[in-house]
C-alpha atoms as a PDB file:
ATOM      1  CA  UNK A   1       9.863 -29.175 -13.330  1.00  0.00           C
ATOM      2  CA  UNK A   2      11.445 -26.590 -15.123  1.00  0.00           C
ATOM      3  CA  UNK A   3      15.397 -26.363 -15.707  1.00  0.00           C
ATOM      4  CA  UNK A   4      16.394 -23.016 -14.537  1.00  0.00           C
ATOM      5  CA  UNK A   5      20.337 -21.920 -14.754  1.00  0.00           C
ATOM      6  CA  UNK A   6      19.820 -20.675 -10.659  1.00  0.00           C
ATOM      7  CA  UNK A   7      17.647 -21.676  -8.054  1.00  0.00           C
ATOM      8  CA  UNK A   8      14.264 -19.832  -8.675  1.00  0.00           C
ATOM      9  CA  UNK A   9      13.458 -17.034  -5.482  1.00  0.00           C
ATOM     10  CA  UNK A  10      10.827 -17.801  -3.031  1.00  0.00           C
ATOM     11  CA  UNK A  11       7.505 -16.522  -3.716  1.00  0.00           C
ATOM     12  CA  UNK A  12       7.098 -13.439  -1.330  1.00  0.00           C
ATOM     13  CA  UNK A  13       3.975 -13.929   0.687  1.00  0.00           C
ATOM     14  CA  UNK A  14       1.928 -12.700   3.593  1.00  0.00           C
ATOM     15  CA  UNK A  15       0.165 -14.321   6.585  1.00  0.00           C
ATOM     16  CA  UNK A  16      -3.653 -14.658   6.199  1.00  0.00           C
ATOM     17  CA  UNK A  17      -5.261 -14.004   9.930  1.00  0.00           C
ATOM     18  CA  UNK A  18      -6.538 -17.117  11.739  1.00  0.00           C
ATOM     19  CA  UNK A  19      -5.102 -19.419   9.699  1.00  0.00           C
ATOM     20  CA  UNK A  20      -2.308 -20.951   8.547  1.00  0.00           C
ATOM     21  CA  UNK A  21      -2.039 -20.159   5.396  1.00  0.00           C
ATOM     22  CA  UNK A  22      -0.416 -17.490   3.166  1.00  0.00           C
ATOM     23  CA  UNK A  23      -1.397 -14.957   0.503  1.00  0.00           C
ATOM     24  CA  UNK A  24       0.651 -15.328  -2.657  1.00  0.00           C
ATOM     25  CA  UNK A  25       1.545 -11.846  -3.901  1.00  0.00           C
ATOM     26  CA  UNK A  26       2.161 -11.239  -7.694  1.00  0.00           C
ATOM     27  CA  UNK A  27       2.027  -7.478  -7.740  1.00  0.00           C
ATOM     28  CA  UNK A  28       1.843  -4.343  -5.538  1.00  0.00           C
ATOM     29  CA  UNK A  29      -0.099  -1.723  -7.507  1.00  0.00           C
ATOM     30  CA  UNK A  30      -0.534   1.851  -4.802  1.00  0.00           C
ATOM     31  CA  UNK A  31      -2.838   4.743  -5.476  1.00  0.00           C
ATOM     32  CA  UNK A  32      -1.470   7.969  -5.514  1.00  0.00           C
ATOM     33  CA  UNK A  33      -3.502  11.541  -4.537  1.00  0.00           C
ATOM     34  CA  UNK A  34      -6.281   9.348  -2.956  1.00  0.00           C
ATOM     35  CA  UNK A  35      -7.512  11.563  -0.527  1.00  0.00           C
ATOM     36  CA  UNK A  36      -8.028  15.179  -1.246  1.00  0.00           C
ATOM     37  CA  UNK A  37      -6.088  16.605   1.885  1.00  0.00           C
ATOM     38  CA  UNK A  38      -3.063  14.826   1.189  1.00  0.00           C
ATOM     39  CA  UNK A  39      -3.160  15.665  -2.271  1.00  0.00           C
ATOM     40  CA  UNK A  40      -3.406  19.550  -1.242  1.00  0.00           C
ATOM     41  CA  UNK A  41      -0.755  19.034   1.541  1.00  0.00           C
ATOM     42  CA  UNK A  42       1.269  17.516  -1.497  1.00  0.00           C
ATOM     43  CA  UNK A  43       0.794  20.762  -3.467  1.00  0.00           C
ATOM     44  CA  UNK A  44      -1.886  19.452  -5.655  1.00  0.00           C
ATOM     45  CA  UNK A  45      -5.617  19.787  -6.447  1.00  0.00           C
ATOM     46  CA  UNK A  46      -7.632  17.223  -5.834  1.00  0.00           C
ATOM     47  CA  UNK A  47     -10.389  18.273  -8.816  1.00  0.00           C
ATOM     48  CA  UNK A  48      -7.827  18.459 -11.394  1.00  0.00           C
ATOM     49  CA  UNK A  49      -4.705  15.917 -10.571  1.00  0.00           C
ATOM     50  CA  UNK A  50      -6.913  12.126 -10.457  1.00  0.00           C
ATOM     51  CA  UNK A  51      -5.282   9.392  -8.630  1.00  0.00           C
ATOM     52  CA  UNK A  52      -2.096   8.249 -10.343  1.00  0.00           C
ATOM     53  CA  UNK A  53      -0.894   4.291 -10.195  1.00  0.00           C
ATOM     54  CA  UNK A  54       2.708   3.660  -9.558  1.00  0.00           C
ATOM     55  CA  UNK A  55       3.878  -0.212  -9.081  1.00  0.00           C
ATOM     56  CA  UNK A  56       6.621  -1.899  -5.945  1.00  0.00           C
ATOM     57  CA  UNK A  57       7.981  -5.095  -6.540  1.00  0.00           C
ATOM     58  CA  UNK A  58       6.112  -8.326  -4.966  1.00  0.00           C
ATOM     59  CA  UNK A  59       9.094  -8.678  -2.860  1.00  0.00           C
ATOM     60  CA  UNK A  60       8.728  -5.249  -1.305  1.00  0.00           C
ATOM     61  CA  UNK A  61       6.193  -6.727   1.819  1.00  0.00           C
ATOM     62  CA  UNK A  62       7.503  -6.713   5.151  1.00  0.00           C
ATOM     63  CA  UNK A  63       5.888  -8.538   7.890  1.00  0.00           C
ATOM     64  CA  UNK A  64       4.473  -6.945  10.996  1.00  0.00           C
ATOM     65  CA  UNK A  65       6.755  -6.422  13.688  1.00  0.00           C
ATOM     66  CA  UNK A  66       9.774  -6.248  10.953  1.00  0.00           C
ATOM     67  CA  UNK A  67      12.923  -4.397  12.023  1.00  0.00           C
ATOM     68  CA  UNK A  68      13.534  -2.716   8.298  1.00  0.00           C
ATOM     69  CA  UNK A  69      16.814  -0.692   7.447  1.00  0.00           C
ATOM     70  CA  UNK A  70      16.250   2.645   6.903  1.00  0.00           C
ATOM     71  CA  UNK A  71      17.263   2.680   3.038  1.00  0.00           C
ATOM     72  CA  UNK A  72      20.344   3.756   1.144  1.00  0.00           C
ATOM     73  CA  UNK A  73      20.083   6.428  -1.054  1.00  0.00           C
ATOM     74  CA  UNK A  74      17.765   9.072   0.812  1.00  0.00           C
ATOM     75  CA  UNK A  75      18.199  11.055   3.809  1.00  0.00           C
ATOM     76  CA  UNK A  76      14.299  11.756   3.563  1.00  0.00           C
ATOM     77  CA  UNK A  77      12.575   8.316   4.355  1.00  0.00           C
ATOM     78  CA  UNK A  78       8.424   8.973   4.509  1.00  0.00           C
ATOM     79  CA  UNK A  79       5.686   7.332   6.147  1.00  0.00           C
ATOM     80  CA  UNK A  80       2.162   6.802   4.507  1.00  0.00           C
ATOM     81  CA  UNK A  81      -0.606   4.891   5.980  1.00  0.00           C
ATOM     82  CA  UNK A  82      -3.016   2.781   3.656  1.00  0.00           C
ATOM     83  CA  UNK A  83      -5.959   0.155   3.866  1.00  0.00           C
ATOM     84  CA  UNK A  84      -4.674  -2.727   1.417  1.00  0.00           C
ATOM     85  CA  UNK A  85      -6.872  -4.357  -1.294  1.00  0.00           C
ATOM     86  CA  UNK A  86      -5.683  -8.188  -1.446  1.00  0.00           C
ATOM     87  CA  UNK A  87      -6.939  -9.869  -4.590  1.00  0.00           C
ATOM     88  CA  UNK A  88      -8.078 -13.298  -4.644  1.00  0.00           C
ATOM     89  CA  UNK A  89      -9.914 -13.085  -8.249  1.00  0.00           C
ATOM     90  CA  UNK A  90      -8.796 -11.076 -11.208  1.00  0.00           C
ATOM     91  CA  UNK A  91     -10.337  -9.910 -14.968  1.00  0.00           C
ATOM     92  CA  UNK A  92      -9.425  -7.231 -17.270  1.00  0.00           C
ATOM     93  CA  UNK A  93     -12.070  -4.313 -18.320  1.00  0.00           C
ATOM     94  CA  UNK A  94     -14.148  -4.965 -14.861  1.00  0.00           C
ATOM     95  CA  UNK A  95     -16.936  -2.917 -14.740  1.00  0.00           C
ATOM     96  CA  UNK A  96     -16.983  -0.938 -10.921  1.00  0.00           C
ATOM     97  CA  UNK A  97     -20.240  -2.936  -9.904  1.00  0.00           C
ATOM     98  CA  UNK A  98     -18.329  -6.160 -10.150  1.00  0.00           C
ATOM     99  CA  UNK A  99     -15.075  -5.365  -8.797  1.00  0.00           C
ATOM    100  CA  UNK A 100     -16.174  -5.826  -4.833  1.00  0.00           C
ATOM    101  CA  UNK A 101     -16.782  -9.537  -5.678  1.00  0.00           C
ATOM    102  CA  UNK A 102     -12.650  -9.880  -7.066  1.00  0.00           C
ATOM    103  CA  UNK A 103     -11.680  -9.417  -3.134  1.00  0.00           C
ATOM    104  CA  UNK A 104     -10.233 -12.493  -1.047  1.00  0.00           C
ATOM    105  CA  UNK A 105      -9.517  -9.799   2.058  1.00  0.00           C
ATOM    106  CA  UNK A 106      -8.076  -6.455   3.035  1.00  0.00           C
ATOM    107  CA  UNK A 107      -4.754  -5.359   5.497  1.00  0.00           C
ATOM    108  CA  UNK A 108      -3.187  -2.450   6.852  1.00  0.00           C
ATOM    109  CA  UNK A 109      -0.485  -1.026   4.967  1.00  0.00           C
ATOM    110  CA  UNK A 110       2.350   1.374   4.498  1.00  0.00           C
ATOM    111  CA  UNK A 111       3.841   2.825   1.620  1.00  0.00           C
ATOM    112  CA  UNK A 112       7.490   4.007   2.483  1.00  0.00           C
ATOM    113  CA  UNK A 113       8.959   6.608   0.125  1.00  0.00           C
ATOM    114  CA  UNK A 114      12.403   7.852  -0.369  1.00  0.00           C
ATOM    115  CA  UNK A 115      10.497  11.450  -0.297  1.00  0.00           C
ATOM    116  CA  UNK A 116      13.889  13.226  -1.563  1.00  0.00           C
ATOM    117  CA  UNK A 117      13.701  11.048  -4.979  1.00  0.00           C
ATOM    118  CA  UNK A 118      10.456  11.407  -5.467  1.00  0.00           C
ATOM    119  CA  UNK A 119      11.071  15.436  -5.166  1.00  0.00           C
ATOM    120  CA  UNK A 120      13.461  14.693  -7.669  1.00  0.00           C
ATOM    121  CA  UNK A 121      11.956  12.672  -9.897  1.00  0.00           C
ATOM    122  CA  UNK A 122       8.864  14.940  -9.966  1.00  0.00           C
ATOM    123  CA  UNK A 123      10.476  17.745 -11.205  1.00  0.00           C
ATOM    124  CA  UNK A 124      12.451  16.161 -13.510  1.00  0.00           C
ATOM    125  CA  UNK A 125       9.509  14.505 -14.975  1.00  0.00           C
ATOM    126  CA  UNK A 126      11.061  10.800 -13.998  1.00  0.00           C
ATOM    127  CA  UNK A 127       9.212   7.853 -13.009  1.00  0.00           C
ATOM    128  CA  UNK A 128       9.108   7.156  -9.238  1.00  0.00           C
ATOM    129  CA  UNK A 129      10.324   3.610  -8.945  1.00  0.00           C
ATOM    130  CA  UNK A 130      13.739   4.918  -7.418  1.00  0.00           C
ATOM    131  CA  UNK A 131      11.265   6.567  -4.609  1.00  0.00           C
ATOM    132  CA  UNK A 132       8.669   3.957  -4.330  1.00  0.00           C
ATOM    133  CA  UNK A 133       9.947   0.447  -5.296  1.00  0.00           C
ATOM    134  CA  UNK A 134      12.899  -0.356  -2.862  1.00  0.00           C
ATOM    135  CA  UNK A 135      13.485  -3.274  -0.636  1.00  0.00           C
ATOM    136  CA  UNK A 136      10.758  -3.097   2.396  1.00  0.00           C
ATOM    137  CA  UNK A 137       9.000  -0.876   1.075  1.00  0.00           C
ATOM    138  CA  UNK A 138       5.943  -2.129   1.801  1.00  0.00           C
ATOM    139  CA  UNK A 139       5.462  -3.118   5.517  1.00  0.00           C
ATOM    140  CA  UNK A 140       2.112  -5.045   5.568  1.00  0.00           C
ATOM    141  CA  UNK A 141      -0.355  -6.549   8.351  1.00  0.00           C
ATOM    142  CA  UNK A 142      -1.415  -9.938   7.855  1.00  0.00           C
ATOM    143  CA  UNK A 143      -4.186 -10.101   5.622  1.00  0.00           C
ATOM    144  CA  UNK A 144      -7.617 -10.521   6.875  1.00  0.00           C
ATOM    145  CA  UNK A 145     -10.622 -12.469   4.843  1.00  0.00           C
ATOM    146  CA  UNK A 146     -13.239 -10.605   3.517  1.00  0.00           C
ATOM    147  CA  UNK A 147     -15.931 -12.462   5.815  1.00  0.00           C
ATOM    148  CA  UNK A 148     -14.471 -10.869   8.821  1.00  0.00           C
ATOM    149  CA  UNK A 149     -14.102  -7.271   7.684  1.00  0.00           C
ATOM    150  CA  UNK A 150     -16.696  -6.395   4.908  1.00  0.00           C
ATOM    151  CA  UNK A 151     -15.896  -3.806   2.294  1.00  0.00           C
ATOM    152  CA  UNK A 152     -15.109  -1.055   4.338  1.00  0.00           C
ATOM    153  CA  UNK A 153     -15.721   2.394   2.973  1.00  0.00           C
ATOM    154  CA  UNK A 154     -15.524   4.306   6.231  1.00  0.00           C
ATOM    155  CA  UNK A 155     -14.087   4.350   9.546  1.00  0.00           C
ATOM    156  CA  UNK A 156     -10.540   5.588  11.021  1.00  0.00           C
ATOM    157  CA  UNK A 157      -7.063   5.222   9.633  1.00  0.00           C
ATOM    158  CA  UNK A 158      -4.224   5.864  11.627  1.00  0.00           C
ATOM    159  CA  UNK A 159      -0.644   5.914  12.156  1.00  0.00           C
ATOM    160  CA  UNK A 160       1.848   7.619  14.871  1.00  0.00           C
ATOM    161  CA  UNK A 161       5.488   7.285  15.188  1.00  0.00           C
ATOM    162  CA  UNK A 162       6.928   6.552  18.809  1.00  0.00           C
ATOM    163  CA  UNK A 163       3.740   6.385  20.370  1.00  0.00           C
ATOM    164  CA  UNK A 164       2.941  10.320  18.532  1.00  0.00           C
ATOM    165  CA  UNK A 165      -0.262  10.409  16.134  1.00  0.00           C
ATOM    166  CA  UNK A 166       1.096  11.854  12.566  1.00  0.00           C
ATOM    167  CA  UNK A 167      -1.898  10.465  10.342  1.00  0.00           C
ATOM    168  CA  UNK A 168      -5.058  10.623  11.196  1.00  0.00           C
ATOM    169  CA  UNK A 169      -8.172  10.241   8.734  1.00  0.00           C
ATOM    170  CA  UNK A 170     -11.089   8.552   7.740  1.00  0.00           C
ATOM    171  CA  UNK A 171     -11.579   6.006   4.888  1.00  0.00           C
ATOM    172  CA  UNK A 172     -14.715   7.654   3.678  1.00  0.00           C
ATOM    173  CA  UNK A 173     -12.663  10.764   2.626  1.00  0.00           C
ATOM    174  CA  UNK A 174     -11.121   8.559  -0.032  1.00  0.00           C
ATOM    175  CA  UNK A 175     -11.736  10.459  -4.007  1.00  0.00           C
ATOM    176  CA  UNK A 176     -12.304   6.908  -5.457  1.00  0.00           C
ATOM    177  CA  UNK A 177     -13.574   4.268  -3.853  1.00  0.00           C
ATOM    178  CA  UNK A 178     -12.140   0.633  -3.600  1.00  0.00           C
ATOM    179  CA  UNK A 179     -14.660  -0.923  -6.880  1.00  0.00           C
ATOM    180  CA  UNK A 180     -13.503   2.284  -8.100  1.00  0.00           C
ATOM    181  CA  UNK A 181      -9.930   1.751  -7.706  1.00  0.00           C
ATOM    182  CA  UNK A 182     -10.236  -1.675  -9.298  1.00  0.00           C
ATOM    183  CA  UNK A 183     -12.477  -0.927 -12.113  1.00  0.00           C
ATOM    184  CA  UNK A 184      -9.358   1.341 -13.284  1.00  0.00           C
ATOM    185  CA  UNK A 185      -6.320  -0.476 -12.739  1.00  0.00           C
ATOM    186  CA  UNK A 186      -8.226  -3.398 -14.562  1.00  0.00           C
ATOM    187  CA  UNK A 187      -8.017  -0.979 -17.688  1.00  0.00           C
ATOM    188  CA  UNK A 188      -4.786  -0.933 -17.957  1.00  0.00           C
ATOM    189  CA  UNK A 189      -3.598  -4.194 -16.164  1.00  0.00           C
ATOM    190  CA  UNK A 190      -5.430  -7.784 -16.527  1.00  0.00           C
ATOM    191  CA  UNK A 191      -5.689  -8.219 -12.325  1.00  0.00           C
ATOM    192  CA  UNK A 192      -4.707 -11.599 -11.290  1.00  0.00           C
ATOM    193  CA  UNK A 193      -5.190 -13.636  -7.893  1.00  0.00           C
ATOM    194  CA  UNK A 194      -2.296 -12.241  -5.610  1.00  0.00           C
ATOM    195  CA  UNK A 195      -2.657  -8.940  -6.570  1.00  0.00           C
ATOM    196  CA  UNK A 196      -1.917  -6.456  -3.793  1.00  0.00           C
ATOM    197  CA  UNK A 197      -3.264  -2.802  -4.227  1.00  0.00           C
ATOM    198  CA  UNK A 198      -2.423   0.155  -1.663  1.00  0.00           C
ATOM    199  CA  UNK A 199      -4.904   2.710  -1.826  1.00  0.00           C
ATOM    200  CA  UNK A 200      -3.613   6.067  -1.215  1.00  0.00           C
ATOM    201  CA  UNK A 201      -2.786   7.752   2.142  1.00  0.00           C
ATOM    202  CA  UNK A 202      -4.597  10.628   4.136  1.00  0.00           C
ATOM    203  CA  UNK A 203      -2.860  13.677   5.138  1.00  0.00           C
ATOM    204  CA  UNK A 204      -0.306  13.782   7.749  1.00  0.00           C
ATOM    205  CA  UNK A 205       2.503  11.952   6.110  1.00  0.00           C
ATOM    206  CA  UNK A 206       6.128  12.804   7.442  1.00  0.00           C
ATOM    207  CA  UNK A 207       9.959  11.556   8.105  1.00  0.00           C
ATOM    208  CA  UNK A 208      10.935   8.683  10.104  1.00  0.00           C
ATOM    209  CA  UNK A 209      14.489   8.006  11.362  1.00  0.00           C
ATOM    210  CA  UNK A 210      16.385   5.472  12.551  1.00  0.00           C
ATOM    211  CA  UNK A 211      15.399   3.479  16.019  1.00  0.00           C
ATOM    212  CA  UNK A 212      11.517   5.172  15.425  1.00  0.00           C
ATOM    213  CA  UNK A 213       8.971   2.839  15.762  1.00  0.00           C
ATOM    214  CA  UNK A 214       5.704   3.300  13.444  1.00  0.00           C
ATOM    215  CA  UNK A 215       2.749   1.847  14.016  1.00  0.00           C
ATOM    216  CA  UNK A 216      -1.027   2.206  12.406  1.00  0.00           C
ATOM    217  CA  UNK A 217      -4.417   1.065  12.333  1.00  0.00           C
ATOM    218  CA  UNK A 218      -7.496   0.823  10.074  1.00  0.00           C
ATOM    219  CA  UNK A 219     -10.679   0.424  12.020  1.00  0.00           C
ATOM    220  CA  UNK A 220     -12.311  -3.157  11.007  1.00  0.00           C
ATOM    221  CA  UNK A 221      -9.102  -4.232   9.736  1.00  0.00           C
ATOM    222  CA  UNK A 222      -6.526  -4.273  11.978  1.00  0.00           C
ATOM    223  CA  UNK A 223      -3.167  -2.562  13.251  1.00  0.00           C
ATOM    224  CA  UNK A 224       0.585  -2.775  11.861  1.00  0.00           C
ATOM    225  CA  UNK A 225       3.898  -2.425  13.408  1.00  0.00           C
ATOM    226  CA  UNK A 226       7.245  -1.995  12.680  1.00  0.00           C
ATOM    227  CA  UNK A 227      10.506  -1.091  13.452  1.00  0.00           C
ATOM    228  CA  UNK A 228      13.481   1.804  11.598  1.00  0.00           C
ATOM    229  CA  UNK A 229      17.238   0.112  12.307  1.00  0.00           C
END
């Protein structure tokens, strides 16, 4: 056992459905400009600004059904609905046709944004971690094995706030695909077990405030819930 000077953090972690057993996350990679109607609604193009990666911290998952604090510094906190990659084999360089077979199982994400820092950032040419990378950040379902859901590439994702649709799109309209997405990160990052990857949101994201309750939904997957305090 090692000597540390402070007792070592717990290893953040998310429930695997059906079981009793937990997913170990190591990182949380998210997709950026993943679906060409959020990218436009964002001001961009989708044929000439690609998917961008940004990073959260592993600790950044919050369970469903979490009551999460809306966060200091931002009087602009954003909603975006995601279907999560969860890693359960990694590699470096993998080629696209080989990247479905690195997947233990999928989940329903979201990817909250302090969207006033991000403004911010963006024009200042800063990186987003200030916007992105914050404590619950990350509300996540519990993960579900890739036996039960299959790779999906289509079907409906979801998410309203107080029982009001905001986000509403299908997984098929997706600019790169989830091989795709893995085939590139693996360029640039040697993917481990643990890994969790969000992949980008479809249009429709917007504020939440305090006491709102969001909840969303990926068709095959499963739903998430949570709670603004």
């Amino acid at each position: 056992m090692r000597d540390f000077v402070f007792q070592a953090a717990d290893i953040p972690s998310v429930a695997v459905k059906g079981t009793g057993a937990r997913f170990p996350v190591r990182r949380i990679f998210c997709v950026g400009k993943n679906y060409a109607a959020h990218v436009a609604e964002m001001g961009g193009d989708a044929k000439s600004d690609p998917p961008v990666f940004f990073t959260k911290p592993a600790d950044a998952v919050a369970p469903c059904g979490a009551d999460i604090p809306y966060p200091t510094d931002t009087d602009d906190l954003h909603h975006e609905a995601e279907l999560v990659i969860a890693l359960g084999r990694g590699g470096a360089d993998i080629p696209a046709a080989e990247a479905a077979a690195k997947v233990f199982g999928y989940a329903v994400g979201v990817d909250l944004t302090r969207r006033d820092r991000q403004a911010e950032a963006k024009a200042k040419g800063r990186p987003w971690d200030v916007a992105k990378a914050f404590d619950n950040s990350a509300p996540i379902s519990d993960i579900v094995p890739l036996a039960e859901t299959g790779h999906p590439s289509s079907g409906r994702i979801w998410l309203s706030v107080d029982g009001v649709l905001k986000q509403d799109g299908d997984l098929s309209a997706m600019i790169w695909s989830v091989p795709e997405i893995i085939a590139a990160l693996s360029r640039s990052f040697e993917l481990k077990p643990g890994d969790l990857v969000f992949t980008g949101t479809p249009e429709g994201v917007g504020p939440i405030a305090r006491g709102q309750r969001v909840e969303a939904g990926v068709d095959g997957v499963g739903e998430l819930d949570f709670r603004i305090i």
